[in-house]
PDB file of N, CA and C in Angstrom:
ATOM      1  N   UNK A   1      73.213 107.706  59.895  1.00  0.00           N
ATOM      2  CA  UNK A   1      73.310 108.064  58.498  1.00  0.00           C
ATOM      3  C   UNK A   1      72.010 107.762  57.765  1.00  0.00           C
ATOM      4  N   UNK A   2      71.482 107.168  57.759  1.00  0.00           N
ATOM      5  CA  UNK A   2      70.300 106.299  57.524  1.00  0.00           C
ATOM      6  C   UNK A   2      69.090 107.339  57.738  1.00  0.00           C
ATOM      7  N   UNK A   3      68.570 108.045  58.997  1.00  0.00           N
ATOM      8  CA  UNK A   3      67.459 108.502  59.122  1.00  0.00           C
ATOM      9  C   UNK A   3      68.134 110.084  58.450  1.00  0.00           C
ATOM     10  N   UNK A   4      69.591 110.596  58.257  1.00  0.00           N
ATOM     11  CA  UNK A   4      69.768 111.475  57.582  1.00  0.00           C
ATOM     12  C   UNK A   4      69.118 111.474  56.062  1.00  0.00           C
ATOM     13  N   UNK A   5      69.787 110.294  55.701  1.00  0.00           N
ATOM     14  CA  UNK A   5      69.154 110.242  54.304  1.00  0.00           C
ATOM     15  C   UNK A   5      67.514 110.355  54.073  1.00  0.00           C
ATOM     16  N   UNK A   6      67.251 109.725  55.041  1.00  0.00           N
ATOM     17  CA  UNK A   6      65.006 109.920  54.813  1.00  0.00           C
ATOM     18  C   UNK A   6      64.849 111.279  55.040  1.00  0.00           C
ATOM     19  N   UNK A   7      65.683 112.076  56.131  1.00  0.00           N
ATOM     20  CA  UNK A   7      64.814 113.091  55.948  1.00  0.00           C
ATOM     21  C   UNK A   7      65.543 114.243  55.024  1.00  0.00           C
ATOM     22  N   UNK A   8      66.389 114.039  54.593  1.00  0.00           N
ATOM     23  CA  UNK A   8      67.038 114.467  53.526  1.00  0.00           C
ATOM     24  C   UNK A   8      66.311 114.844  52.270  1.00  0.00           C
ATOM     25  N   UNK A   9      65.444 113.104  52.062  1.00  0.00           N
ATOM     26  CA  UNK A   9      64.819 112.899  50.806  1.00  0.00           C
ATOM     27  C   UNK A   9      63.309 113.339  51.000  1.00  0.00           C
ATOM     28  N   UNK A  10      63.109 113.428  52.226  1.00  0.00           N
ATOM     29  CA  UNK A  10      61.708 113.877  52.896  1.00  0.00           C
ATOM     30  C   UNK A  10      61.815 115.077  52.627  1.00  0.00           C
ATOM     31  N   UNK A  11      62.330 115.971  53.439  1.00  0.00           N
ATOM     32  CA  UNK A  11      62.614 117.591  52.344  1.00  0.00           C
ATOM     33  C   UNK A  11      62.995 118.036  51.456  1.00  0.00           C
ATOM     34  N   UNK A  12      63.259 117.011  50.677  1.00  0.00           N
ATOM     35  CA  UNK A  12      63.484 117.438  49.134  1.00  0.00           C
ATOM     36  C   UNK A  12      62.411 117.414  48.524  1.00  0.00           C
ATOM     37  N   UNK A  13      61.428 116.216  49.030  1.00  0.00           N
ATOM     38  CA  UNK A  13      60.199 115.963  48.457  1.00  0.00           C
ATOM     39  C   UNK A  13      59.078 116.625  48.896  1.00  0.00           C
ATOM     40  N   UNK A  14      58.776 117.441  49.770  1.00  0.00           N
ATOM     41  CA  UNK A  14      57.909 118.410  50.040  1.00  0.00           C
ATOM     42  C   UNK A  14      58.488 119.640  49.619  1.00  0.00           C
ATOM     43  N   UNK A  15      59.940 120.361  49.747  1.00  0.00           N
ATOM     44  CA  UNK A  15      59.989 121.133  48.552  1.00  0.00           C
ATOM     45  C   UNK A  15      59.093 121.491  46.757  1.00  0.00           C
ATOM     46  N   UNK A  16      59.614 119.969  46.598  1.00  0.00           N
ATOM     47  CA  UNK A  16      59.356 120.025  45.135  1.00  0.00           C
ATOM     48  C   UNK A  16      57.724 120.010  44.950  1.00  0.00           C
ATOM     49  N   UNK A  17      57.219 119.073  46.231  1.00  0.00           N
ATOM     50  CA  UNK A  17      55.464 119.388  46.439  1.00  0.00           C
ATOM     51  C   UNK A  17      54.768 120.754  46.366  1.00  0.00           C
ATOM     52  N   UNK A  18      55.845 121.276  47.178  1.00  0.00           N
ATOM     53  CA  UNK A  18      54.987 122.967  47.644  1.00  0.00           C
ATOM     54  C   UNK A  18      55.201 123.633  46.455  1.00  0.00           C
ATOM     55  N   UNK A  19      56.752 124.031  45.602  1.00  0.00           N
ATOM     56  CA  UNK A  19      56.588 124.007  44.768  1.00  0.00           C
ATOM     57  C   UNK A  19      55.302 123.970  43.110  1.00  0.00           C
ATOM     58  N   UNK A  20      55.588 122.964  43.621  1.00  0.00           N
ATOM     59  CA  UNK A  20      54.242 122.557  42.398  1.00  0.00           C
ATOM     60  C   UNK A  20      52.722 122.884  42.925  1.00  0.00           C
ATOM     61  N   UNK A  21      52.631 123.516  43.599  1.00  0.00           N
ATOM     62  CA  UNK A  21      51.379 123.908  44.460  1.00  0.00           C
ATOM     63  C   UNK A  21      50.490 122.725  45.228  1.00  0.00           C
ATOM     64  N   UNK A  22      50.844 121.958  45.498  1.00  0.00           N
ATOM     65  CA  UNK A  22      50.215 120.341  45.511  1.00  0.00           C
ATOM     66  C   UNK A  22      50.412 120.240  47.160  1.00  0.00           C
ATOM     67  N   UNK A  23      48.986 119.925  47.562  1.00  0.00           N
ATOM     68  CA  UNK A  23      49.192 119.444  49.096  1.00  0.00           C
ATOM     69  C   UNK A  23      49.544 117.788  49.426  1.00  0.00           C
ATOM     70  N   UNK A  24      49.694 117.335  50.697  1.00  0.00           N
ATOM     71  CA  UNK A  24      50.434 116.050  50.764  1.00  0.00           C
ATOM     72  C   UNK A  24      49.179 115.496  50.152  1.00  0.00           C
ATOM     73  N   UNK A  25      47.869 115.699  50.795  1.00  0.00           N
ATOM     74  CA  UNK A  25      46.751 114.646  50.404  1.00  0.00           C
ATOM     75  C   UNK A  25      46.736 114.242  48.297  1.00  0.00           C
ATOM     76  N   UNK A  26      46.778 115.528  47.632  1.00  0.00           N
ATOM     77  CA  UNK A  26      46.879 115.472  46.483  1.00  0.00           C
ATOM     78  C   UNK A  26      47.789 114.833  46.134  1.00  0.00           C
ATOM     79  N   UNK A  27      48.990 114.671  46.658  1.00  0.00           N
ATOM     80  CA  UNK A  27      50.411 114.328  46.197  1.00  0.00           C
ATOM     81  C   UNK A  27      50.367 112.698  46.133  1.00  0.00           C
ATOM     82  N   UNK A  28      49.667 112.421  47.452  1.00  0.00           N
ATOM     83  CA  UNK A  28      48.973 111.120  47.225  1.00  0.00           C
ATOM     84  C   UNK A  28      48.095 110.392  46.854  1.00  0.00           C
ATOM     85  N   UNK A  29      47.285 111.509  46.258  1.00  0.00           N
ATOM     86  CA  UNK A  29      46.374 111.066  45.106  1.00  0.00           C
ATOM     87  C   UNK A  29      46.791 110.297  44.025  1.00  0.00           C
ATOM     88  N   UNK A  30      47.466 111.535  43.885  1.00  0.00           N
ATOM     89  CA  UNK A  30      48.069 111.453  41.979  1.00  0.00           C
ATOM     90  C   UNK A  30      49.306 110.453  42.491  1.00  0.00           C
ATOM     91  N   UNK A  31      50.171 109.708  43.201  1.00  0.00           N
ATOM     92  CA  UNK A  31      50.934 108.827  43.581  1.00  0.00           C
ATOM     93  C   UNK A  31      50.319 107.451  44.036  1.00  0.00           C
ATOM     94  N   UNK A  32      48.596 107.960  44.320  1.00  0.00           N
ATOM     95  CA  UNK A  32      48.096 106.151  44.284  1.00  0.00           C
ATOM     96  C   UNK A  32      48.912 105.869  45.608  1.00  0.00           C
ATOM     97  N   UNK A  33      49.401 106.587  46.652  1.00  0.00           N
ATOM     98  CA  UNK A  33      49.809 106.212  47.957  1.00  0.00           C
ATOM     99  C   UNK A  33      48.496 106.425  48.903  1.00  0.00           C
ATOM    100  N   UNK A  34      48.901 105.872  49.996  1.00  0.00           N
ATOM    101  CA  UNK A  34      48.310 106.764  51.237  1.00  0.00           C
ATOM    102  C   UNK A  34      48.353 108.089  51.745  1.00  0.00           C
ATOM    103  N   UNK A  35      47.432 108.703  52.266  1.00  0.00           N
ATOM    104  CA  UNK A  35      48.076 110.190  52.716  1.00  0.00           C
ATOM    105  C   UNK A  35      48.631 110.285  53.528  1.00  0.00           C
ATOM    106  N   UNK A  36      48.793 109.141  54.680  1.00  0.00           N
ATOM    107  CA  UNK A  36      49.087 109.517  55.408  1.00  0.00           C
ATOM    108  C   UNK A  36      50.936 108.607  55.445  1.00  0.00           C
ATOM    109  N   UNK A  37      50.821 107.874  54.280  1.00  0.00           N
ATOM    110  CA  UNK A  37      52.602 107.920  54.184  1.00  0.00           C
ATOM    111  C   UNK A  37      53.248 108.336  53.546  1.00  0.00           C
ATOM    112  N   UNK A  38      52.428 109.483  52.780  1.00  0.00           N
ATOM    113  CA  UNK A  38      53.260 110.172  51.755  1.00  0.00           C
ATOM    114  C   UNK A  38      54.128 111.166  53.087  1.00  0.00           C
ATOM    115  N   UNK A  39      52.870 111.846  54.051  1.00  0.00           N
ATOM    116  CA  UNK A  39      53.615 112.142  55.435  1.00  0.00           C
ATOM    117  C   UNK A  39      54.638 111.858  56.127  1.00  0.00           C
ATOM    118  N   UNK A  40      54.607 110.449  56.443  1.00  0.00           N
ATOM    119  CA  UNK A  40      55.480 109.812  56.825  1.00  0.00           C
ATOM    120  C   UNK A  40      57.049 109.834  55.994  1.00  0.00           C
ATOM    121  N   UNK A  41      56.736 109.683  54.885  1.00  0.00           N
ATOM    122  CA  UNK A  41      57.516 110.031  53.881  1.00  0.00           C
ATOM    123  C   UNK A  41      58.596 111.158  53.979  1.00  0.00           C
ATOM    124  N   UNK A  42      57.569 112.306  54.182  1.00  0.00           N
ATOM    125  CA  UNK A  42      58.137 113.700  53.957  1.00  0.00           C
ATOM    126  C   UNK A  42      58.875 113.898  55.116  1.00  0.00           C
ATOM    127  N   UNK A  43      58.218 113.217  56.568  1.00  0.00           N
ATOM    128  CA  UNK A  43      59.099 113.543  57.758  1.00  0.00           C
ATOM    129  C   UNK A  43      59.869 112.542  58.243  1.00  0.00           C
ATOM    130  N   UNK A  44      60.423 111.871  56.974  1.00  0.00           N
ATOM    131  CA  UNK A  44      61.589 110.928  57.039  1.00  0.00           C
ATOM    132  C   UNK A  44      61.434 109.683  58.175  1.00  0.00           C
ATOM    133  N   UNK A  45      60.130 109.616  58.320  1.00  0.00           N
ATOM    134  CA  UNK A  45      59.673 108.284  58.862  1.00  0.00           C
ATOM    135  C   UNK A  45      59.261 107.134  58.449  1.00  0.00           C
ATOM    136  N   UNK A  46      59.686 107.310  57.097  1.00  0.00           N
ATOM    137  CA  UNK A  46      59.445 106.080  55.844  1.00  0.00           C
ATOM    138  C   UNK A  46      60.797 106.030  54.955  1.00  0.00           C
ATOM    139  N   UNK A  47      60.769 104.696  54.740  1.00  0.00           N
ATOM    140  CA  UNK A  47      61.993 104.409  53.654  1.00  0.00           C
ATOM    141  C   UNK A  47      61.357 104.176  52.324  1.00  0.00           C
ATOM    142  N   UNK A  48      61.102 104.677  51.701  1.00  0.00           N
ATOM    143  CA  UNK A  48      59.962 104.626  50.204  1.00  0.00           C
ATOM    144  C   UNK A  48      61.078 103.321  49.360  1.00  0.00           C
ATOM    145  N   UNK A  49      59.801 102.750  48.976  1.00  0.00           N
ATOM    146  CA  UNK A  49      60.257 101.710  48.120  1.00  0.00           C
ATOM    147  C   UNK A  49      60.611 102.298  46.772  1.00  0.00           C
ATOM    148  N   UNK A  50      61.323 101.658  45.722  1.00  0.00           N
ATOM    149  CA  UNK A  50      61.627 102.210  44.634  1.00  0.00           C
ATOM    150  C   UNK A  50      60.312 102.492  43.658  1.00  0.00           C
ATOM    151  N   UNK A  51      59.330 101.536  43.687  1.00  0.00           N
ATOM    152  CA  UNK A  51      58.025 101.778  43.093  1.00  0.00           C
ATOM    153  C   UNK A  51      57.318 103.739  43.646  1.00  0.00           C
ATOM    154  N   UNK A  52      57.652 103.267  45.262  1.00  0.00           N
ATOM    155  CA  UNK A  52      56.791 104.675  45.272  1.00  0.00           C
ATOM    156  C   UNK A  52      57.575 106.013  45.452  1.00  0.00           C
ATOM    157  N   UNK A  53      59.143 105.636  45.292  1.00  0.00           N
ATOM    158  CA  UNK A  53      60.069 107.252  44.124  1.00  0.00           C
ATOM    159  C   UNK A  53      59.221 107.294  43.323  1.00  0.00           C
ATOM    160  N   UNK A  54      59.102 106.126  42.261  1.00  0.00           N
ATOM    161  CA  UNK A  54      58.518 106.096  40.729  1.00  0.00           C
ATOM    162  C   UNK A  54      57.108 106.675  41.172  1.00  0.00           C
ATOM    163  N   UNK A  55      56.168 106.355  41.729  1.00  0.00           N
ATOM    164  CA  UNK A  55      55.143 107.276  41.765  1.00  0.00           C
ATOM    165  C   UNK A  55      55.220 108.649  41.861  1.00  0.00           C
ATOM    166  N   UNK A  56      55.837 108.563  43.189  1.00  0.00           N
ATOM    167  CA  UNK A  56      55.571 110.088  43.500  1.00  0.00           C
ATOM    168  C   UNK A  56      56.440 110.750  42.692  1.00  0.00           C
ATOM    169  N   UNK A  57      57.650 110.946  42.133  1.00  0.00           N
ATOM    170  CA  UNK A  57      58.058 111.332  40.752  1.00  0.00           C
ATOM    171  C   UNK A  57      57.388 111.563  39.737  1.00  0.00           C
ATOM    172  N   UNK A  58      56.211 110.451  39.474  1.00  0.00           N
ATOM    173  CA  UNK A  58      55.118 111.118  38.577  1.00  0.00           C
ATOM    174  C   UNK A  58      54.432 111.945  39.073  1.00  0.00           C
ATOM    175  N   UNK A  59      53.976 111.818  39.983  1.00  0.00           N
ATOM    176  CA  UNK A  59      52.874 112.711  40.283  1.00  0.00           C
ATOM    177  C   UNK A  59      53.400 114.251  40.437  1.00  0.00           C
ATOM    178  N   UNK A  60      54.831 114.253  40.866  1.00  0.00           N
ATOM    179  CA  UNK A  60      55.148 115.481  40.432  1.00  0.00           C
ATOM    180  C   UNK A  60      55.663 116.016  38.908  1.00  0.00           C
ATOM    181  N   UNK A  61      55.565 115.033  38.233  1.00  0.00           N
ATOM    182  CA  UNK A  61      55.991 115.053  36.725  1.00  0.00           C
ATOM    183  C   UNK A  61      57.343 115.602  36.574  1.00  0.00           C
ATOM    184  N   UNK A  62      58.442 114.826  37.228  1.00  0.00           N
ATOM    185  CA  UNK A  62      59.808 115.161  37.077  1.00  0.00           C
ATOM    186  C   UNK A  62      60.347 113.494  37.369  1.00  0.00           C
ATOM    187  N   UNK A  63      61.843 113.376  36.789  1.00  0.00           N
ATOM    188  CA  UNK A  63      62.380 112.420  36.133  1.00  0.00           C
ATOM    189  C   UNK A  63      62.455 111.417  38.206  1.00  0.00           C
ATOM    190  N   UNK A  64      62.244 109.990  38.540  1.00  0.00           N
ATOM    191  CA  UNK A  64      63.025 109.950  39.471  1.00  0.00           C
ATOM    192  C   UNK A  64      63.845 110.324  40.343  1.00  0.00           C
ATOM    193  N   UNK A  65      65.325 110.067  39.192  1.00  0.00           N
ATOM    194  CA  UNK A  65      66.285 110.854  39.786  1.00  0.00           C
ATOM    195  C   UNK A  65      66.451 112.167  40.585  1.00  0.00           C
ATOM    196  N   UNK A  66      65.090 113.003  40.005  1.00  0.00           N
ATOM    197  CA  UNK A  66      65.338 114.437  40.553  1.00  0.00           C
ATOM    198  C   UNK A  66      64.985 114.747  42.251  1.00  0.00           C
ATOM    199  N   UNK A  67      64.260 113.709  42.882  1.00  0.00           N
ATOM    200  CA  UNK A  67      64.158 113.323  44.022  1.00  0.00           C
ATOM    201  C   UNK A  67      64.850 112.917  44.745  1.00  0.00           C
ATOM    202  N   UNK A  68      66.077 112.230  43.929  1.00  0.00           N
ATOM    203  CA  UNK A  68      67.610 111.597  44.901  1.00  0.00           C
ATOM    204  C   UNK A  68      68.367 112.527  44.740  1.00  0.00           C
ATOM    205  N   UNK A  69      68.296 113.656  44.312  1.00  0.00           N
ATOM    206  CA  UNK A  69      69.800 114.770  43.717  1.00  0.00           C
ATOM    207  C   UNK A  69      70.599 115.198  45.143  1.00  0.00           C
ATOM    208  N   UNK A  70      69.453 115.794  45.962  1.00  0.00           N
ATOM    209  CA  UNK A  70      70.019 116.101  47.159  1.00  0.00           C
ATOM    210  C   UNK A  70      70.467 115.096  48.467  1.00  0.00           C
ATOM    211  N   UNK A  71      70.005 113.998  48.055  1.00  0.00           N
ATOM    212  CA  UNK A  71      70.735 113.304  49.096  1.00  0.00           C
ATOM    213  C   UNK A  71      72.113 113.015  49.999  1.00  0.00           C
ATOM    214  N   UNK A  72      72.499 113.326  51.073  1.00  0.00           N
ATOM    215  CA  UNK A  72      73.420 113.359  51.272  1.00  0.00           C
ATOM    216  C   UNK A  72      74.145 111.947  51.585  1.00  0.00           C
TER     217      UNK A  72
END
C-alpha cells in the first residue's frame, strides 16, 4: 500500500509538472530540492517530507493539498 501511495503521488506530481511546462531539473529549482530527488520523487522512490509537498507545491504555484487529491 505504501509504495502505491508514492507512486500515486509521483504521477500526480509530474502530471501537474508537465502541465505547467516545467522540467524535473526546473521543478527543482524553483523547490530548492535536488534534481535528482525531485526524480526520485516522481518515480515513487521517495517519501517527500511535508516541507518538500510545501515546496514543490510552490513551485508549481498550487495549494498543497492539490498534490494529495489523487492519492489512493
Amino acid at each position: 500500500m505504501r509504495d502505491d501511495i508514492l507512486r500515486s503521488f509521483g504521477k500526480h506530481l509530474r502530471e501537474l509538472r508537465e502541465k505547467n511546462g516545467l522540467s524535473q531539473e526546473k521543478l527543482a529549482e524553483l523547490a530548492d530540492l535536488h534534481r535528482n530527488y525531485a526524480g526520485l520523487v516522481e518515480r515513487g522512490g521517495a517519501n517527500p517530507t511535508l516541507l518538500a509537498i510545501v515546496a514543490l507545491a510552490s513551485a508549481l504555484k498550487v495549494r498543497p493539498a492539490k498534490l494529495l487529491e489523487k492519492l489512493r
